[in-house]
C-alpha atoms as a PDB file:
ATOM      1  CA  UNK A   1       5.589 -10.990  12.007  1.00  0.00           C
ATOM      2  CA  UNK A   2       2.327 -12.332  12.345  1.00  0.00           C
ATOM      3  CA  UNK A   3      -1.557 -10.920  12.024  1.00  0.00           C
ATOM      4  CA  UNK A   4      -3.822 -10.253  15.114  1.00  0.00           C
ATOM      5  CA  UNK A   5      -6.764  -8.783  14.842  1.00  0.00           C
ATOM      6  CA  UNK A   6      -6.240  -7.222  11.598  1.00  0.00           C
ATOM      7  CA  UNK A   7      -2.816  -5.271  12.812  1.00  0.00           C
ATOM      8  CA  UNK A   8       0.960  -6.249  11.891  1.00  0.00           C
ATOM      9  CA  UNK A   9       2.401  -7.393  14.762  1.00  0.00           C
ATOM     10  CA  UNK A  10       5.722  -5.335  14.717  1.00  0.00           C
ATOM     11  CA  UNK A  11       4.175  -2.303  12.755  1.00  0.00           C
ATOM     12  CA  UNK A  12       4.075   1.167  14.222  1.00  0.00           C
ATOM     13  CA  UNK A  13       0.207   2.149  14.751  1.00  0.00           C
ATOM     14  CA  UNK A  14      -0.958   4.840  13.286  1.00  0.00           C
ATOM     15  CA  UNK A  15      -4.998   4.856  13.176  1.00  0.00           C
ATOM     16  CA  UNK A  16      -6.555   6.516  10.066  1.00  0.00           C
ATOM     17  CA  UNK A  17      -9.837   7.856  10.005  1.00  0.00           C
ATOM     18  CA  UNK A  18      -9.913   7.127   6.232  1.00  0.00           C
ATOM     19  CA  UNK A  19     -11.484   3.977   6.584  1.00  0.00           C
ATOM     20  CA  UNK A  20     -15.044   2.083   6.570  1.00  0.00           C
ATOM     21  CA  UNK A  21     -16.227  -1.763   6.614  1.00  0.00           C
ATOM     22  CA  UNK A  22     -15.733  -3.788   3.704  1.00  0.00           C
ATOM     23  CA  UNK A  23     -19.240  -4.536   2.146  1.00  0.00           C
ATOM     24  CA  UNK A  24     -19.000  -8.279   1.414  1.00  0.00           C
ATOM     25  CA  UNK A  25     -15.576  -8.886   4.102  1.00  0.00           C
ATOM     26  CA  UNK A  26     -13.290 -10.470   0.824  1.00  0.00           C
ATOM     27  CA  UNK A  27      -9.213  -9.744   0.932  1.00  0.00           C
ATOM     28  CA  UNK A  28      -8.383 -10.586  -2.919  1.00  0.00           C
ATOM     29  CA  UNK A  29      -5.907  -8.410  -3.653  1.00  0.00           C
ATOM     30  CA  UNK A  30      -2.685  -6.915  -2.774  1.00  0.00           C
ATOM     31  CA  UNK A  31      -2.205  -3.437  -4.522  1.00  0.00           C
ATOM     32  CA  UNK A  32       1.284  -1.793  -4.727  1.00  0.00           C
ATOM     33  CA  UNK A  33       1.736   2.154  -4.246  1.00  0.00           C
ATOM     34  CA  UNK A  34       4.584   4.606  -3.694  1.00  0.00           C
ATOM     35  CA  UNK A  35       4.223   8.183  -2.111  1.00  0.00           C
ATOM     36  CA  UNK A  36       6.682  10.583  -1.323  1.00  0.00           C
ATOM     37  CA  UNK A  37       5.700  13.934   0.252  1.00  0.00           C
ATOM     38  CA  UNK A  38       6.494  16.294  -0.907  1.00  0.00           C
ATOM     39  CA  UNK A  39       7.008  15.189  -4.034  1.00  0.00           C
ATOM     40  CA  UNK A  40      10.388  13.654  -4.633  1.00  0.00           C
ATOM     41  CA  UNK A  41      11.368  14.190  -0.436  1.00  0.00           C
ATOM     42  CA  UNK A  42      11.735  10.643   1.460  1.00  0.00           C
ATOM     43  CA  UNK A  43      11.626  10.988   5.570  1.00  0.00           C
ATOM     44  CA  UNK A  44       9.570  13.505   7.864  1.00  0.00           C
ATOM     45  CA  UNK A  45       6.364  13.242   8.905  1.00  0.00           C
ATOM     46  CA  UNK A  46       4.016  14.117   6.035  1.00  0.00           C
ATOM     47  CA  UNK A  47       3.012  10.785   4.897  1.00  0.00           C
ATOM     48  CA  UNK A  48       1.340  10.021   8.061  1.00  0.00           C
ATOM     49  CA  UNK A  49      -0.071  13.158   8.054  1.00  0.00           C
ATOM     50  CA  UNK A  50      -1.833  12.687   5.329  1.00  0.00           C
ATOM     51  CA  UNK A  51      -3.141   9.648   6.012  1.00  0.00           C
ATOM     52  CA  UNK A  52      -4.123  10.977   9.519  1.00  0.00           C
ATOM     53  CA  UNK A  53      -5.934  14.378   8.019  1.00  0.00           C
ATOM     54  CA  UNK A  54      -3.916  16.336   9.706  1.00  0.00           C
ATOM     55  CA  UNK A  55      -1.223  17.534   6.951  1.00  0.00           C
ATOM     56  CA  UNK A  56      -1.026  21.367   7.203  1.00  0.00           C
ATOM     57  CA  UNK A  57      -0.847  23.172   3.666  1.00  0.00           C
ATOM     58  CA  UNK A  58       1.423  26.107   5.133  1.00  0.00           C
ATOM     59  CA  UNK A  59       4.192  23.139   5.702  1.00  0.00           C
ATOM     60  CA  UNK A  60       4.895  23.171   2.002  1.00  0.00           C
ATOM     61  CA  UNK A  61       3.228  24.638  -1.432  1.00  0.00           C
ATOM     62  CA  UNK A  62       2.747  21.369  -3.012  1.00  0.00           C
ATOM     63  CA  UNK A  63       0.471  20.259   0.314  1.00  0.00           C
ATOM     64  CA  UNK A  64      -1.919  23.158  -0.867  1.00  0.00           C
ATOM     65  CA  UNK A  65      -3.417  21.391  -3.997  1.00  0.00           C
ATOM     66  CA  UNK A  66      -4.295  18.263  -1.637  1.00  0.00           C
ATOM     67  CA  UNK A  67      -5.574  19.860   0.946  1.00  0.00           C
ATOM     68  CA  UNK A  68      -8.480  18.302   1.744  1.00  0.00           C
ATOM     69  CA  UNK A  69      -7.952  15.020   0.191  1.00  0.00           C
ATOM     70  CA  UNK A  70      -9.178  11.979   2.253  1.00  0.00           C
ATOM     71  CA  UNK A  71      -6.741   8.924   1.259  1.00  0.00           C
ATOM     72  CA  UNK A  72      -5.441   6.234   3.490  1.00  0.00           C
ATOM     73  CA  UNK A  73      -3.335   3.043   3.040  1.00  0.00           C
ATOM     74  CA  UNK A  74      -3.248  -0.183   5.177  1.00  0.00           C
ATOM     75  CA  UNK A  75       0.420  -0.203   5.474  1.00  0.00           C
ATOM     76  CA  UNK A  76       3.493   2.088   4.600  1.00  0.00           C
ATOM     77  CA  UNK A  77       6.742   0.913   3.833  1.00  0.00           C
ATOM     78  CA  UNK A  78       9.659   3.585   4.356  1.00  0.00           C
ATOM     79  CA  UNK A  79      12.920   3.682   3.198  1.00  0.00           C
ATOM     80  CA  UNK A  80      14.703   1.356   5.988  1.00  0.00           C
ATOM     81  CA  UNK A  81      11.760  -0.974   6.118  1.00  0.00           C
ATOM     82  CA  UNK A  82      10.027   0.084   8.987  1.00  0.00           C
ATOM     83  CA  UNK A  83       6.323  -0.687   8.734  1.00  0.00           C
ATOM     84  CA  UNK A  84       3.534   1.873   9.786  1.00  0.00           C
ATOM     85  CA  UNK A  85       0.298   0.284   9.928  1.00  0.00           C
ATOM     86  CA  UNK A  86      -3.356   2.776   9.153  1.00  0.00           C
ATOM     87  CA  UNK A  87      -5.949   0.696   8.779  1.00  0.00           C
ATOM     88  CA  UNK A  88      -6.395  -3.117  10.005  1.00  0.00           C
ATOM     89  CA  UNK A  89      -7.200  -5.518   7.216  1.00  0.00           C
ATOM     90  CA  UNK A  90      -9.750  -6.264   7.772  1.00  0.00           C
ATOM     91  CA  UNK A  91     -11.311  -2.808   7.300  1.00  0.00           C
ATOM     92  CA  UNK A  92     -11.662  -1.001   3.665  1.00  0.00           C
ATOM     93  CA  UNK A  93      -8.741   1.622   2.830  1.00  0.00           C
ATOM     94  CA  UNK A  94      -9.162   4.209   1.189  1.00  0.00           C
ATOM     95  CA  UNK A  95      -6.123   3.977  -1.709  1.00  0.00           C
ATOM     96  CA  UNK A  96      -7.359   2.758  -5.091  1.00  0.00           C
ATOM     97  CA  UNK A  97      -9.936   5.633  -6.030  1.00  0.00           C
ATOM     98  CA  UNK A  98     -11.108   4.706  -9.645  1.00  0.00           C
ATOM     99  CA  UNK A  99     -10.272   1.523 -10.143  1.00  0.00           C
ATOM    100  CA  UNK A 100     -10.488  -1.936 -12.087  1.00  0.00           C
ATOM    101  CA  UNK A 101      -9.295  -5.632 -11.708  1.00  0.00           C
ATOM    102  CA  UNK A 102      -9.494  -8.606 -14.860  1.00  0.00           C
ATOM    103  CA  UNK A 103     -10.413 -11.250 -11.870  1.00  0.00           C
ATOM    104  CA  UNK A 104     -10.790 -14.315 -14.021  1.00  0.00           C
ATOM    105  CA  UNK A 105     -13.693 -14.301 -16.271  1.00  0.00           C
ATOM    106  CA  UNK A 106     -14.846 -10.760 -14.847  1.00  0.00           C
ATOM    107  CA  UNK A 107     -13.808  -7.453 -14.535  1.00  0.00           C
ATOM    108  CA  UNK A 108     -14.274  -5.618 -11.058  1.00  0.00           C
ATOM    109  CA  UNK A 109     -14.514  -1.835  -9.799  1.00  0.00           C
ATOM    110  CA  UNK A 110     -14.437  -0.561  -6.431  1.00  0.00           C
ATOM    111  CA  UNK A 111     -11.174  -2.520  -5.583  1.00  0.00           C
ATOM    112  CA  UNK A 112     -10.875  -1.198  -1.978  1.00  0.00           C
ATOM    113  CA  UNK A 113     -13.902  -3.138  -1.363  1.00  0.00           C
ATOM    114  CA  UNK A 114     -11.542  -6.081  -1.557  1.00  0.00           C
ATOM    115  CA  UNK A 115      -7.796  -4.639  -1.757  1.00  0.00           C
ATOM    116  CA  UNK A 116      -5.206  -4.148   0.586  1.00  0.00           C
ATOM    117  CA  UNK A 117      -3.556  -1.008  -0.105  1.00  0.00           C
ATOM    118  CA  UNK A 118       0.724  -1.062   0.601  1.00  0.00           C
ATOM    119  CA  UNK A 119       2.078   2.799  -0.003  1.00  0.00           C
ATOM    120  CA  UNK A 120       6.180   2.065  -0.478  1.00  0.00           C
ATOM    121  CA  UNK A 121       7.773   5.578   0.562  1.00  0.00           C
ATOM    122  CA  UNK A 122       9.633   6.629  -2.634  1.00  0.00           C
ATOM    123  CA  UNK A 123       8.750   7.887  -6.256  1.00  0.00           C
ATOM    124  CA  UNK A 124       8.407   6.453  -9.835  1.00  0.00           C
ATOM    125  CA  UNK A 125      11.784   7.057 -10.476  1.00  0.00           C
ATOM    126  CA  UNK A 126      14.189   6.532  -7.426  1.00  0.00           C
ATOM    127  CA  UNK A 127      15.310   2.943  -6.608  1.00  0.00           C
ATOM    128  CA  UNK A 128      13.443   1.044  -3.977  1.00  0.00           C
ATOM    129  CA  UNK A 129      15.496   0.050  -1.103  1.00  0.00           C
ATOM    130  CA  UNK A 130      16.839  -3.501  -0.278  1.00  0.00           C
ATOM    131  CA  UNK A 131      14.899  -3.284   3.107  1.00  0.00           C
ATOM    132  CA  UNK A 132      11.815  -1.798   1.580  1.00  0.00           C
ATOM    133  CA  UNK A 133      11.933  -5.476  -0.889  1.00  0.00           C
ATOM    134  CA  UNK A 134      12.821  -7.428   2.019  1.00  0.00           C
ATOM    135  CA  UNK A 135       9.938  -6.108   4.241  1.00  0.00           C
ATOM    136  CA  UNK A 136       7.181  -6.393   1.544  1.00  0.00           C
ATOM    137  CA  UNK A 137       8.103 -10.065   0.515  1.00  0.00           C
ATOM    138  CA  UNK A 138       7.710 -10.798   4.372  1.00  0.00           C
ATOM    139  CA  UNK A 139       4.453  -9.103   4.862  1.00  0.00           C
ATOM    140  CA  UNK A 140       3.345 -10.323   1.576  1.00  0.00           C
ATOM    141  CA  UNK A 141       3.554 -13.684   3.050  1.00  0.00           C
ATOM    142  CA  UNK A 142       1.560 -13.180   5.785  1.00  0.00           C
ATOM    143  CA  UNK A 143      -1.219 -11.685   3.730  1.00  0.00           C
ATOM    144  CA  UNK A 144      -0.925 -15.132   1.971  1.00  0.00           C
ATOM    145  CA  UNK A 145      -1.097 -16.827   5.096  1.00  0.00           C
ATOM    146  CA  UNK A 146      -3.788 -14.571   6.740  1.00  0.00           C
ATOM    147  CA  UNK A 147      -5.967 -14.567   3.557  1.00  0.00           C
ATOM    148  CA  UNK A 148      -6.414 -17.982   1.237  1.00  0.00           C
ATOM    149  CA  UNK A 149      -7.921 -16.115  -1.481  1.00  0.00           C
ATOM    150  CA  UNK A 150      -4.881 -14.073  -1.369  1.00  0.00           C
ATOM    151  CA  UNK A 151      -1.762 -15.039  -3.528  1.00  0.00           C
ATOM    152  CA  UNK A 152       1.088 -14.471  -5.928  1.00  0.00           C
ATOM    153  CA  UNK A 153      -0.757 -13.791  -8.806  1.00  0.00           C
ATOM    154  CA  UNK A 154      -2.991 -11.260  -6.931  1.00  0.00           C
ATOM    155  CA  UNK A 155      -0.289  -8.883  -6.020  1.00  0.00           C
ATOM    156  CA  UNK A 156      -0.499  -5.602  -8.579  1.00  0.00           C
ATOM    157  CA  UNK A 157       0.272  -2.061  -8.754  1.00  0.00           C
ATOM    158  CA  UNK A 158      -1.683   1.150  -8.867  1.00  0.00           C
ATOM    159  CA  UNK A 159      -0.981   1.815 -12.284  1.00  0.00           C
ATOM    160  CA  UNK A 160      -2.121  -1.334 -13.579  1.00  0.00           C
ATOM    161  CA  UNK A 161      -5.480  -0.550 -11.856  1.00  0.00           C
ATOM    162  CA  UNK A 162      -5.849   2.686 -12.866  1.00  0.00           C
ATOM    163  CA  UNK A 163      -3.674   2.990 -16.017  1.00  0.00           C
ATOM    164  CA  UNK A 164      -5.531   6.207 -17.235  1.00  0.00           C
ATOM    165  CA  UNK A 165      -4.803   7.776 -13.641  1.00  0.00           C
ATOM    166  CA  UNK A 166      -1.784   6.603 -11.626  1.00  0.00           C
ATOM    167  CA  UNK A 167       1.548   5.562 -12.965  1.00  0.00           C
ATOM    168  CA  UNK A 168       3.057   3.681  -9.447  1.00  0.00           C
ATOM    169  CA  UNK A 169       5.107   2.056  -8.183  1.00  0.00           C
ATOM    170  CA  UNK A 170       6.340   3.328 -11.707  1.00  0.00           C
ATOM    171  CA  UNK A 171       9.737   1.903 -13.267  1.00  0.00           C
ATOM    172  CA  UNK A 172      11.801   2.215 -10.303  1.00  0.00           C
ATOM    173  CA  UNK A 173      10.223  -0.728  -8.790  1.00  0.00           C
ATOM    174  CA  UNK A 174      11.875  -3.748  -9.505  1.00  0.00           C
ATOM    175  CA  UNK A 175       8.858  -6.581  -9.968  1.00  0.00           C
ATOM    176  CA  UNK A 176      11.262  -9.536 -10.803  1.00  0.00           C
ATOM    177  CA  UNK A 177      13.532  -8.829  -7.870  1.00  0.00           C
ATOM    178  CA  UNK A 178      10.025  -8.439  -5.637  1.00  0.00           C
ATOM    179  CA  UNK A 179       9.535 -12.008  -6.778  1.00  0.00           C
ATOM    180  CA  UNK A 180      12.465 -13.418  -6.370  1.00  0.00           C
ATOM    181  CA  UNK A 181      12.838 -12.082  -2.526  1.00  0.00           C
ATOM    182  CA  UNK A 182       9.204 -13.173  -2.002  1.00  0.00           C
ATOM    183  CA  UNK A 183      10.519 -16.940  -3.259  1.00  0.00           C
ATOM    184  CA  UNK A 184      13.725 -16.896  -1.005  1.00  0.00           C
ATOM    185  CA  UNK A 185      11.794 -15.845   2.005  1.00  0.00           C
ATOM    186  CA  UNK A 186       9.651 -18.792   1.481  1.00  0.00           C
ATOM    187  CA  UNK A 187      12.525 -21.359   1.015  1.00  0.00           C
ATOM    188  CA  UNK A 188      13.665 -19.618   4.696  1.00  0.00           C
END
């Protein structure tokens, strides 16, 4: 895999509107999400719908209450690792919402200014897959690569942004094991 032009090379396309330029052009940070829709359902097409705006609230009563929402991700990890690409890099996401970041000496807000937003398909609960660990340490390392202000110690998830908020990638998702695949792929 490598980066051109702000798109995964191997990722399935899938423009999102939900986007704009990022005011000062920084990639700091690597925030960690997981989505399921509906709730608790892995598969079909209503991820990319949503990201897309074009997620129909008859298709399920659950899609009512975010009807209207305006969210996107830069990347989506599903189950069997496929990768579905939104928004290119270098372009601002919007996946954070409220949001702040203890960068050194300083807190920040507005972390999509300078966040790239990864939505693993799955819930809070259920167990990541192998090839859902095994594509994020890979892509992981070509953010590193791609970005030199971008590194180990930068990667996060939503809940520790927004611990008031959002509680993902939740317990189900395995940080030392993340780690540990991110260090073999980069003895490989």
């Amino acid at each position: 895999m490598a980066i051109e032009q702000g798109w995964l090379a191997g990722a399935r396309r899938m423009p999102s509107p939900n986007r704009d330029e990022r005011p000062l052009g920084e990639v700091s940070l690597l925030v960690l999400h997981s989505i399921s829709l509906p709730p608790g359902e892995f598969g079909g097409p209503h991820i990319e719908r949503l990201f897309t705006n074009r997620l129909d609230p008859q298709d399920h009563p659950f899609f009512a209450s975010i009807q209207g929402l305006r969210v996107s991700a830069h990347l989506l990890i599903r189950r069997d690792g496929e990768c579905v690409q939104f928004v290119p890099f270098q372009y601002r996401a919007w996946h954070a919402g409220r949001s702040c970041w203890r960068d050194g000496d300083r807190w920040r807000t507005a972390l999509n200014d300078f966040s790239i937003g990864i939505e693993l398909e799955g819930d809070e609960v259920s167990a990541y897959s192998g090839a859902q660990y095994e594509r994020l340490a890979e892509v992981a390392l070509e953010l590193f690569a791609a970005y030199p202000d971008l590194e180990t110690s930068r990667v996060t998830g939503h809940a520790r942004v927004a611990p008031l908020r959002k509680t993902d990638p939740g317990p189900a998702f395995d940080w030392a094991y993340f780690y540990q695949r991110l260090g073999a792929r980069r003895l490989s």
